[in-house]
C-alpha atoms as a PDB file:
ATOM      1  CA  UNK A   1     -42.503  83.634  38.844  1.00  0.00           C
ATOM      2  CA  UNK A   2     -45.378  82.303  36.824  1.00  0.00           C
ATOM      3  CA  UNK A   3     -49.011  84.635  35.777  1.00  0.00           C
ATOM      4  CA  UNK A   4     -50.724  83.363  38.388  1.00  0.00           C
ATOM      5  CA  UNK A   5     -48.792  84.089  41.611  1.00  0.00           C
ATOM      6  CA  UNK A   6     -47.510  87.002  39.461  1.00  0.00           C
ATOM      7  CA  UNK A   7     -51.659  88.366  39.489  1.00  0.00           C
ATOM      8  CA  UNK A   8     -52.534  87.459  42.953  1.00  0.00           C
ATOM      9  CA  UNK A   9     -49.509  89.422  43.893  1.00  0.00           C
ATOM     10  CA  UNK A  10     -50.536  92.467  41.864  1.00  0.00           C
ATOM     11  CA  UNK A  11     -54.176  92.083  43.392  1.00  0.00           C
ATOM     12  CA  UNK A  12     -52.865  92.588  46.332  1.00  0.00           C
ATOM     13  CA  UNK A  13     -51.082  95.547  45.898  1.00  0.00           C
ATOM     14  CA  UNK A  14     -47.863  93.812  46.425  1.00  0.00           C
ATOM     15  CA  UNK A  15     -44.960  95.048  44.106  1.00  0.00           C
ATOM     16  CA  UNK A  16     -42.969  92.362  42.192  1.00  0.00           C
ATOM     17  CA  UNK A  17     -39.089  92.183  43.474  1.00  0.00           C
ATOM     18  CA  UNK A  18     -36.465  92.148  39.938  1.00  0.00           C
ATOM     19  CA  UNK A  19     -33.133  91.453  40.843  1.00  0.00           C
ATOM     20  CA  UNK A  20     -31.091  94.141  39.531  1.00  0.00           C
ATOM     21  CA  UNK A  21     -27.395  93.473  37.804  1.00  0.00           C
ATOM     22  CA  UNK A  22     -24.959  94.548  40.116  1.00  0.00           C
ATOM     23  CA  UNK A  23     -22.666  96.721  37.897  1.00  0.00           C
ATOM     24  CA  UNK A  24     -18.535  96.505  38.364  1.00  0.00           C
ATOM     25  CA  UNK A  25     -17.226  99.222  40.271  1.00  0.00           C
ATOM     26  CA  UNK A  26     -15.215 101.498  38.520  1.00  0.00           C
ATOM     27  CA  UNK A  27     -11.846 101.521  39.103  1.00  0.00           C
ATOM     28  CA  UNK A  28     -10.131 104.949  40.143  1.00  0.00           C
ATOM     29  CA  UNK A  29      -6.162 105.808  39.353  1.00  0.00           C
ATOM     30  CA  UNK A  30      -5.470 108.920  41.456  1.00  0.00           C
ATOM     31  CA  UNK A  31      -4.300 111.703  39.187  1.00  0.00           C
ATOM     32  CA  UNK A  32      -0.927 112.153  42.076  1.00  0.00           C
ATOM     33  CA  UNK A  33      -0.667 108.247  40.979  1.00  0.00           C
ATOM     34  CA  UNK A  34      -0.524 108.820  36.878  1.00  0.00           C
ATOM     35  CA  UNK A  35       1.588 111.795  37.972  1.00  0.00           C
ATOM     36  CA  UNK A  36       4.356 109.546  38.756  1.00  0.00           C
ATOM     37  CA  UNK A  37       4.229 106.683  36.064  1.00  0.00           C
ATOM     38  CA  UNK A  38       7.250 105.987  33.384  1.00  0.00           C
ATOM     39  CA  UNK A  39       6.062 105.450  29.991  1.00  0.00           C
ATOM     40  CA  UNK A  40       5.341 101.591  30.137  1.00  0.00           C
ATOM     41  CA  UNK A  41       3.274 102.013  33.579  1.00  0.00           C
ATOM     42  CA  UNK A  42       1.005 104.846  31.790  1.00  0.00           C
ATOM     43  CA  UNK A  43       0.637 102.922  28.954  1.00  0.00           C
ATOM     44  CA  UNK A  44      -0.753  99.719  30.874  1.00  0.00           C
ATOM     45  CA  UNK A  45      -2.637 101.573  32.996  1.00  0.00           C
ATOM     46  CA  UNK A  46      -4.196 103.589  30.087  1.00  0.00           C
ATOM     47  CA  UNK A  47      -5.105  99.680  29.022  1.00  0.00           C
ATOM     48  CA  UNK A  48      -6.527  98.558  31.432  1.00  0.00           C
ATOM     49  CA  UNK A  49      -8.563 101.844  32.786  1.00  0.00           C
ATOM     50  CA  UNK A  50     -12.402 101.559  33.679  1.00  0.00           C
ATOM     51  CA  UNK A  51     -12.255 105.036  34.947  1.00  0.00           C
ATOM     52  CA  UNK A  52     -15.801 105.800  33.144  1.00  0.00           C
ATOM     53  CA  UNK A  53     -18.150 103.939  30.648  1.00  0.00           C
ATOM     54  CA  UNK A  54     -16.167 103.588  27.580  1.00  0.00           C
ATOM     55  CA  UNK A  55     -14.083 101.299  29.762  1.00  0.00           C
ATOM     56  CA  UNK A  56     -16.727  98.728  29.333  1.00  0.00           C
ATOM     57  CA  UNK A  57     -17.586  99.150  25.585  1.00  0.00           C
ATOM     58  CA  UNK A  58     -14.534  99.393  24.238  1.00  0.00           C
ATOM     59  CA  UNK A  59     -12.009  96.764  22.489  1.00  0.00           C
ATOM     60  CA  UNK A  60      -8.914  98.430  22.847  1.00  0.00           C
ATOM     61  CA  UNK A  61      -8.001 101.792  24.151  1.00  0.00           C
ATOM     62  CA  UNK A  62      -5.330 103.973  22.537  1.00  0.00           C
ATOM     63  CA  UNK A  63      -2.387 105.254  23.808  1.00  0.00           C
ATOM     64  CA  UNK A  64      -0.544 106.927  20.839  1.00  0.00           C
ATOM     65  CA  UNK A  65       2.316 107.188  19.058  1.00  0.00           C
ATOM     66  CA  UNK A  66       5.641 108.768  17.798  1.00  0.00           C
ATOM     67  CA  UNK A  67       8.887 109.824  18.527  1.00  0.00           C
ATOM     68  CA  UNK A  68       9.913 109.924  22.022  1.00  0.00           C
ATOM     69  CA  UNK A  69      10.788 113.383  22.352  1.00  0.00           C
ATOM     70  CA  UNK A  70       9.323 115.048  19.022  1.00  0.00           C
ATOM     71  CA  UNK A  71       8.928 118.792  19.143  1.00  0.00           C
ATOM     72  CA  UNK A  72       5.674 118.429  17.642  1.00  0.00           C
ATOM     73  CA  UNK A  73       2.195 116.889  19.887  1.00  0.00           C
ATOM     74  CA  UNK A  74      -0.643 116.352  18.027  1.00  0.00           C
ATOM     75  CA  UNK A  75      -3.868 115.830  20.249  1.00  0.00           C
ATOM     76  CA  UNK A  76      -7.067 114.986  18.337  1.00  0.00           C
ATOM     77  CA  UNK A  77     -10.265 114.693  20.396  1.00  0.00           C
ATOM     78  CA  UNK A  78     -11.042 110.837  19.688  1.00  0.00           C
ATOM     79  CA  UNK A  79      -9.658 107.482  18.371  1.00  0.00           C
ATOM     80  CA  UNK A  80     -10.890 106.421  14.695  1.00  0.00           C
ATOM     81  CA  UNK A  81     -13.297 103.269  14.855  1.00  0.00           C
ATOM     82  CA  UNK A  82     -10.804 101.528  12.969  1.00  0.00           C
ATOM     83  CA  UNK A  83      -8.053 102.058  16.147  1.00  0.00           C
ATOM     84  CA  UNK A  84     -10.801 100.390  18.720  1.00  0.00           C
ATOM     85  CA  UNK A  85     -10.040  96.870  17.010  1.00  0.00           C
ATOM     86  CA  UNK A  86      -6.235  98.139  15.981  1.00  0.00           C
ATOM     87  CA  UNK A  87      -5.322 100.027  19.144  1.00  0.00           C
ATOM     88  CA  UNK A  88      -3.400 102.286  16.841  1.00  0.00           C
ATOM     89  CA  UNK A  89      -3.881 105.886  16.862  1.00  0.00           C
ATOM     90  CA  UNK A  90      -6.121 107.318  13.741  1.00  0.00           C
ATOM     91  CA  UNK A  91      -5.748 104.697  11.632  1.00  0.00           C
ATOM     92  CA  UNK A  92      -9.149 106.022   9.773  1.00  0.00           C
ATOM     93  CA  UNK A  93      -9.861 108.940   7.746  1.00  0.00           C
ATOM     94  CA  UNK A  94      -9.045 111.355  10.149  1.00  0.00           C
ATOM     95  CA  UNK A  95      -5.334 109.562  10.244  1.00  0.00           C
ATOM     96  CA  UNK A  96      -5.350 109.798   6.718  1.00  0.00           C
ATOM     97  CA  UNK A  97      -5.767 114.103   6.727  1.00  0.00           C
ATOM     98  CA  UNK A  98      -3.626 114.524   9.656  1.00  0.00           C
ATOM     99  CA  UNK A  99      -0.550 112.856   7.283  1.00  0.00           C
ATOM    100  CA  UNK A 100      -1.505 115.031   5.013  1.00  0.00           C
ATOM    101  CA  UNK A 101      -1.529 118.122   7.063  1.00  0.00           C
ATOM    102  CA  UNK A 102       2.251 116.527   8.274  1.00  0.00           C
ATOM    103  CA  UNK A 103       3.518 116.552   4.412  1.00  0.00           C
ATOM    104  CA  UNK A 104       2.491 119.864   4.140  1.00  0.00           C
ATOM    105  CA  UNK A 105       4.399 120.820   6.675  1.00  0.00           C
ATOM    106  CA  UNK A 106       7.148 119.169   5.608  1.00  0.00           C
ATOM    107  CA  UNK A 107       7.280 116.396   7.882  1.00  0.00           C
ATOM    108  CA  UNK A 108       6.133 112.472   8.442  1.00  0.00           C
ATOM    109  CA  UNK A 109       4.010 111.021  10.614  1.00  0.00           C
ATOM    110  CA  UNK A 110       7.543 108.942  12.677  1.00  0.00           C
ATOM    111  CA  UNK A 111       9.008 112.695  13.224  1.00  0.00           C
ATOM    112  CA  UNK A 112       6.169 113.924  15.697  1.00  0.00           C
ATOM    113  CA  UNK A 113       3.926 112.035  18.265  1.00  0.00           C
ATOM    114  CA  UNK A 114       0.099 111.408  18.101  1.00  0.00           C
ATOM    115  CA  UNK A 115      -2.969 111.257  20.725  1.00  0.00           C
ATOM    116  CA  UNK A 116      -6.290 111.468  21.442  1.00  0.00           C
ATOM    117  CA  UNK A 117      -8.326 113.661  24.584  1.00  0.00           C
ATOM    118  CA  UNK A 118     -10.150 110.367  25.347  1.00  0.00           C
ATOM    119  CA  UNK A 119      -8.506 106.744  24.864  1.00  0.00           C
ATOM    120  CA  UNK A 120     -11.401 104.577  23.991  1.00  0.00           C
ATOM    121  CA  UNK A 121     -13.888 105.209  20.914  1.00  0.00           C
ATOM    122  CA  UNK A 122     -17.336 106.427  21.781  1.00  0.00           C
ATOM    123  CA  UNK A 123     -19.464 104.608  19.825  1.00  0.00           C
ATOM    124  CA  UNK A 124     -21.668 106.807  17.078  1.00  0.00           C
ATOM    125  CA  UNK A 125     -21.445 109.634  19.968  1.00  0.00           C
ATOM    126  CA  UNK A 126     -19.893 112.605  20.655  1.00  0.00           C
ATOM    127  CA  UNK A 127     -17.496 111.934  23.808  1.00  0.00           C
ATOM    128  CA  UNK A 128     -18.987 113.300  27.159  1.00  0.00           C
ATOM    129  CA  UNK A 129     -17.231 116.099  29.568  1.00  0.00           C
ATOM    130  CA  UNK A 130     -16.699 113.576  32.166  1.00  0.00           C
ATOM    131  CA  UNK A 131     -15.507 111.433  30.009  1.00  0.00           C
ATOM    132  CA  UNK A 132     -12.782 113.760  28.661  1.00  0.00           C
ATOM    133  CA  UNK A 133     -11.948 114.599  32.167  1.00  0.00           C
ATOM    134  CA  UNK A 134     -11.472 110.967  32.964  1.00  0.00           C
ATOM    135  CA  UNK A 135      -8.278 111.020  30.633  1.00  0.00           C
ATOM    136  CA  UNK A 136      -7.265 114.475  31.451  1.00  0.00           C
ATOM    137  CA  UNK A 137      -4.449 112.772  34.124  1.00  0.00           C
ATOM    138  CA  UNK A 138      -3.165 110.433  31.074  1.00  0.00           C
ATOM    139  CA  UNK A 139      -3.219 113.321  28.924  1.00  0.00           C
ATOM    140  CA  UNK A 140      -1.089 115.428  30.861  1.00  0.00           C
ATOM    141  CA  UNK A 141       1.469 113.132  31.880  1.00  0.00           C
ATOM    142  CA  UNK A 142       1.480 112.206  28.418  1.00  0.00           C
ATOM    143  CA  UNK A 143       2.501 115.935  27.325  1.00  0.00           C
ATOM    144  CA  UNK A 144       4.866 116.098  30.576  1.00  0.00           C
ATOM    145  CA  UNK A 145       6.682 112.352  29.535  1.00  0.00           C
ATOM    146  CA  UNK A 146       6.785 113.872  25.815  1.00  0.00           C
ATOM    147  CA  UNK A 147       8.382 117.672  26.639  1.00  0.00           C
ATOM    148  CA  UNK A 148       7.165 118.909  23.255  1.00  0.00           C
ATOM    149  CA  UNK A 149       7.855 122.639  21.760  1.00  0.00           C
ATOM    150  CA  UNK A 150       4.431 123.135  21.177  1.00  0.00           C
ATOM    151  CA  UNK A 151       1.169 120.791  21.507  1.00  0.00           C
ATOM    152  CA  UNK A 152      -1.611 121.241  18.720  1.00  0.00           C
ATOM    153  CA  UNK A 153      -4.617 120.932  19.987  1.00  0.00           C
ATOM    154  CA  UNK A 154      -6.913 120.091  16.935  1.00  0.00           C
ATOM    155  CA  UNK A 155     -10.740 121.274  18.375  1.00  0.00           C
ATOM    156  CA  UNK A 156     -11.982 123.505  21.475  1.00  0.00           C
ATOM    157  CA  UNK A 157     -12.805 120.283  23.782  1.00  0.00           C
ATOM    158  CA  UNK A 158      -9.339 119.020  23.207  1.00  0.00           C
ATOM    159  CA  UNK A 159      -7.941 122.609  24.376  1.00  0.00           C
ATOM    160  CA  UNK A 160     -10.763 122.917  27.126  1.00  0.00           C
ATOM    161  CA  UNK A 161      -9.415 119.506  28.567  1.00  0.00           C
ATOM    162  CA  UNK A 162      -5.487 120.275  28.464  1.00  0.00           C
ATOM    163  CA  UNK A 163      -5.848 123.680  29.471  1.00  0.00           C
ATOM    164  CA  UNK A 164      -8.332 123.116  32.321  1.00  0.00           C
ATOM    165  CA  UNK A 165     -10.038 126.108  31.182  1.00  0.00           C
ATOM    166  CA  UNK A 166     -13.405 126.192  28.647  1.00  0.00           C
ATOM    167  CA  UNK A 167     -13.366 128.556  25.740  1.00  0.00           C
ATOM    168  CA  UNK A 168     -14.380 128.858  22.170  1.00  0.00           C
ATOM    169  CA  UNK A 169     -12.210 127.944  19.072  1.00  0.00           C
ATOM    170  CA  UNK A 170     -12.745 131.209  17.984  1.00  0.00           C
ATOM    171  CA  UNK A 171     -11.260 133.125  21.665  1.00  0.00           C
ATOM    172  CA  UNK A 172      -8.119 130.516  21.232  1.00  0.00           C
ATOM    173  CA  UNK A 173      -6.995 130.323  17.181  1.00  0.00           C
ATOM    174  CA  UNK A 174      -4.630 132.400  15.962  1.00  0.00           C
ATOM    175  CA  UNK A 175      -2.602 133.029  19.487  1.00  0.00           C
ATOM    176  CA  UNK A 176      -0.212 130.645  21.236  1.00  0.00           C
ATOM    177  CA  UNK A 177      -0.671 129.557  24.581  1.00  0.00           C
ATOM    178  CA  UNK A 178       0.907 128.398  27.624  1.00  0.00           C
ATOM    179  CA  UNK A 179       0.672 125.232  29.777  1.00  0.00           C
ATOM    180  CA  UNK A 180       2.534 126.023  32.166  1.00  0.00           C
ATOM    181  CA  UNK A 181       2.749 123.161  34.008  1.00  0.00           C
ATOM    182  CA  UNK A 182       4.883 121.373  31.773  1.00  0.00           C
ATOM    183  CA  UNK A 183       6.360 124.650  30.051  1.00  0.00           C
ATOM    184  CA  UNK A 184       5.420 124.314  26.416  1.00  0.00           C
ATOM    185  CA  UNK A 185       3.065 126.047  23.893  1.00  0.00           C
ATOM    186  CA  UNK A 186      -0.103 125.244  23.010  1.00  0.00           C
ATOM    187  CA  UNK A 187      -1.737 126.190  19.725  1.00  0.00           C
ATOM    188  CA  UNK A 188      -5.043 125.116  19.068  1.00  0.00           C
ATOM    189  CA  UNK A 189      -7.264 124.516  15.586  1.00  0.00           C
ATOM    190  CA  UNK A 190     -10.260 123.365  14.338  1.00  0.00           C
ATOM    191  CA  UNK A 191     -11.255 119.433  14.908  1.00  0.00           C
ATOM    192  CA  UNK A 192     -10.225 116.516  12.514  1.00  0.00           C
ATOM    193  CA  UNK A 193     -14.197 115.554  12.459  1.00  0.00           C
ATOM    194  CA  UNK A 194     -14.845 119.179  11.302  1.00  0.00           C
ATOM    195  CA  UNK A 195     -12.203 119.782   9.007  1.00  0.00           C
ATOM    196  CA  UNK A 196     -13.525 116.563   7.139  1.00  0.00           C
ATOM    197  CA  UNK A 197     -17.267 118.166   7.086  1.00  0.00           C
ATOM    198  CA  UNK A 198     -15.730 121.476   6.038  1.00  0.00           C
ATOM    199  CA  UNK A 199     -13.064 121.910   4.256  1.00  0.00           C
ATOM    200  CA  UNK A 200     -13.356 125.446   3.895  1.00  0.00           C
ATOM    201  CA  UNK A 201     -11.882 125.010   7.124  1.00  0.00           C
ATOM    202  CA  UNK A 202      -8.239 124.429   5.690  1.00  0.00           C
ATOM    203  CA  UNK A 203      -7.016 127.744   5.252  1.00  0.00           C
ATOM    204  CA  UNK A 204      -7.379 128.729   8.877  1.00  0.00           C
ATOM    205  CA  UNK A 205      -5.886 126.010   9.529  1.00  0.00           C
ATOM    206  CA  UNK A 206      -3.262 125.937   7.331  1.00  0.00           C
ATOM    207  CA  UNK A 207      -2.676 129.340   9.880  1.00  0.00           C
ATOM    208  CA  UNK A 208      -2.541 127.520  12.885  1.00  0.00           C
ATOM    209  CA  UNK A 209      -0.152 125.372  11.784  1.00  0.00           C
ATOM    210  CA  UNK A 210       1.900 128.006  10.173  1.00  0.00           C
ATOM    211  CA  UNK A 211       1.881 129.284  14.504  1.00  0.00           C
ATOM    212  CA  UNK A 212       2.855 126.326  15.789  1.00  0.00           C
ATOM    213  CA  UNK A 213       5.780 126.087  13.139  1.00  0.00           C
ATOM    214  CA  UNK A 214       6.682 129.517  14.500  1.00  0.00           C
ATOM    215  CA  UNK A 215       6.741 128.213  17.904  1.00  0.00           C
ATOM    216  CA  UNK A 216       8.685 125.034  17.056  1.00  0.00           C
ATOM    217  CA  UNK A 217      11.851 126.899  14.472  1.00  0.00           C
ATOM    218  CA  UNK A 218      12.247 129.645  17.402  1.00  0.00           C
ATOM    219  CA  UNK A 219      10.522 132.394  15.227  1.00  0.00           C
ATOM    220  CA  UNK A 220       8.317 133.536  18.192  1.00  0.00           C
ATOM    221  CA  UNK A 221       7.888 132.299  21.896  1.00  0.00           C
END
């Protein structure tokens, strides 16, 4: 339109009509669907979800890693930055301390299996509720498909998400939980992120981890 249609119209009291982009629908994977899937269906449909916004930013989502099987279910909150171009699962810093936190337990990172609450990096952002309840469906099946002893939740959002229930970190360390849906124990621990900001974090974790061993050897239930 040019300036002088564009005043005449405005002198007239006449409001200017912008097209609008039409944004893609979103595309919606029943939870009784993702209930049913085999590994290989979850882990395409996990690729190709647009169930919220990160959909459309990322470059690659993340499914995770490990042994099929592995007593052990380690579920940080989100992918590294690095994993978005990799789609490997914290291939960053915060991949770096969880190996550590493995060795220290006396194990490496092939003997247990690795994910993430949401599959798709927010970028510079903390991740949103309905974003984490987006994946919650992948999540479970995930833990259901895997049969672990015991999954570690590592923050309160992660927990909030598998559990279905909100609470602090501070209600939920130091105890072991049930998800009973799939029959295994949940312990949960402070976040990767916030471990990395404070590491006079590590001893209570150390203590968490010390649980979960518990859980996993038999030593308590």
């Amino acid at each position: 339109m040019d300036a002088r249609r564009a005043a005449v119209l405005q002198a007239l009291g006449i409001e200017r009509f912008i097209p609008r982009a039409v944004s893609q629908p979103l595309v919606s994977v029943a939870p009784l669907e993702v209930a049913a899937m085999d590994r290989p269906v979850l882990s395409e449909t996990i690729g190709q979800c647009q169930q919220c916004a990160l959909g459309g930013s990322r470059t690659r989502s993340v499914v995770g890693s490990g042994a099929e099987a592995a007593p052990w279910f380690f579920l940080a909150e989100t992918p590294d930055p690095e994993d978005d171009r990799s789609g490997a699962v914290l291939s960053g810093r915060t991949g770096a301390l969880l190996i550590s936190m493995l060795r220290a337990l006396g194990l490496a990172r092939e003997q247990v299996f690795v994910s993430t609450a949401v599959k798709c990096t927010p970028s510079a952002r903390a991740v949103t509720v309905s974003e984490l309840a987006a994946c919650a469906p992948y999540v479970h099946r995930q833990v259901v498909l895997q049969q672990p002893k015991v999954v570690l939740c590592l923050g309160a959002r992660v927990a909030d998400q598998l559990l279905g229930v909100a609470g602090t970190l501070g209600d939920r360390r130091g105890r072991v939980h049930r998800l009973e849906s799939v029959g295994c124990a949940v312990v949960v621990t402070h976040s990767l992120t916030d471990i990395l900001k404070a590491p006079a974090h590590k001893a209570q974790v150390w203590a968490d981890l010390q649980l979960a061993a518990d859980v996993v050897h038999g030593r308590i239930s």
